[in-house]
Protein backbone atom coordinates (compact mmCIF):
# COMPACT_ATOMS: atom_id res chain seq x y z
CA UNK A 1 103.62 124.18 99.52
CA UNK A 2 102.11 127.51 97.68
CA UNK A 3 98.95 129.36 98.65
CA UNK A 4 97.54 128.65 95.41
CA UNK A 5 93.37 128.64 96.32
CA UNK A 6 92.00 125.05 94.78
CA UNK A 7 88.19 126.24 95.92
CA UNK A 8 86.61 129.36 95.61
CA UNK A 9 83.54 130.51 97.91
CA UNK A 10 80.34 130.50 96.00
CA UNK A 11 78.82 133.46 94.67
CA UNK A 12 75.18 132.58 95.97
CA UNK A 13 75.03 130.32 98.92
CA UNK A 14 77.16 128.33 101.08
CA UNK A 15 80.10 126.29 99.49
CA UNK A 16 82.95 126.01 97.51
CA UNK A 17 83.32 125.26 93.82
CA UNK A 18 86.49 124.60 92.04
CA UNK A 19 88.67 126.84 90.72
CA UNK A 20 91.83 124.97 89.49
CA UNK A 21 93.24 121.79 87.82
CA UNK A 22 93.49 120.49 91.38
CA UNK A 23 90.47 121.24 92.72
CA UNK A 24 89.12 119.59 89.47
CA UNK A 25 91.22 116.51 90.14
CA UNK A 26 90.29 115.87 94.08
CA UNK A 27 86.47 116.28 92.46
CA UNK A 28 87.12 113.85 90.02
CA UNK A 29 88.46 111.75 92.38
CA UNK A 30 85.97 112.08 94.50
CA UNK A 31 83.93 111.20 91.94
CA UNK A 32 85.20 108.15 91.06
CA UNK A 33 86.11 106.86 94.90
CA UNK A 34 81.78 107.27 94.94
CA UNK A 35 81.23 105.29 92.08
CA UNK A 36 83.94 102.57 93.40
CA UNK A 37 82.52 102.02 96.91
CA UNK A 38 79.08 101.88 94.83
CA UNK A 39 80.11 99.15 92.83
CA UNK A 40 82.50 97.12 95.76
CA UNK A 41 79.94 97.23 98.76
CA UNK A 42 76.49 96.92 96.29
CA UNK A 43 74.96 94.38 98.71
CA UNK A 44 76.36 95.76 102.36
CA UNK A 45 74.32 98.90 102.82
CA UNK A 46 76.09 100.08 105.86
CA UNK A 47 78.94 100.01 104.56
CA UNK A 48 78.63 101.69 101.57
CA UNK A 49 76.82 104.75 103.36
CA UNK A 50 79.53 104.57 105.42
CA UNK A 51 82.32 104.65 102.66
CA UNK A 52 80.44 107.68 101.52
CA UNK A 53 80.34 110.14 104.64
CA UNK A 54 84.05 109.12 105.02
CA UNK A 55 84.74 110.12 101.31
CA UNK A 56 82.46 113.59 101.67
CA UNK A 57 83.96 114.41 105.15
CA UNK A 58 87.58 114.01 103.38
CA UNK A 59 86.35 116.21 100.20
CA UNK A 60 85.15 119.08 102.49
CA UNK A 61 88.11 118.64 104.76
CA UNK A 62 90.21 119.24 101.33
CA UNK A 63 87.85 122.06 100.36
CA UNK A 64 87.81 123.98 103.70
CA UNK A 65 91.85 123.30 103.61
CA UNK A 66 92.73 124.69 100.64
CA UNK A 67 89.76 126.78 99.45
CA UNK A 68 88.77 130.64 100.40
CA UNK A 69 87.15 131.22 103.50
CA UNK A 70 83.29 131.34 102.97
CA UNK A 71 80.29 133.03 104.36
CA UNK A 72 76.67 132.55 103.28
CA UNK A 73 75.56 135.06 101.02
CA UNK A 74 71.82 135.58 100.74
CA UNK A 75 70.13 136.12 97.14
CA UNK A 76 70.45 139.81 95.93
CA UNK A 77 66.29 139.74 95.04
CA UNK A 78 64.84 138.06 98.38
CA UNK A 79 61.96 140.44 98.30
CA UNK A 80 59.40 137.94 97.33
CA UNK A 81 55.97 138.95 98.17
């Protein structure tokens, strides 16, 4: 397996955001694994909100995996008065 980076740390803020065709396609999986478990457990809430913090904990899992290590970066302009 390469060292190819699928995420890359944000440039503002805490996160990861994808930076190659397979970061694109575990998003778009993701995606689409959301819209499934909405449409298969419509009438059992717990399930479905279930379903979903399974499918987020997997997508950061991937993220933290195989994207950059990340640190929060404040705004460059905080100086609001």
């Amino acid at each position: 397996m390469s060292d190819k980076l699928w995420f890359k740390a944000k440039t503002l803020g805490w996160g990861w955001v994808p930076c190659s065709s397979e970061g694109f396609t575990v998003l778009g999986v993701w995606v689409i694994s959301l819209g499934l478990s909405n449409a298969l457990l419509i009438g059992r809430p717990v399930l479905l909100l279930s379903s979903i913090f399974i499918e987020t904990a997997i997508l950061l899992f991937i993220c933290y995996k195989k994207g950059e290590e990340i640190a929060y970066l404040p705004r460059k302009n905080s100086d609001k008065k």
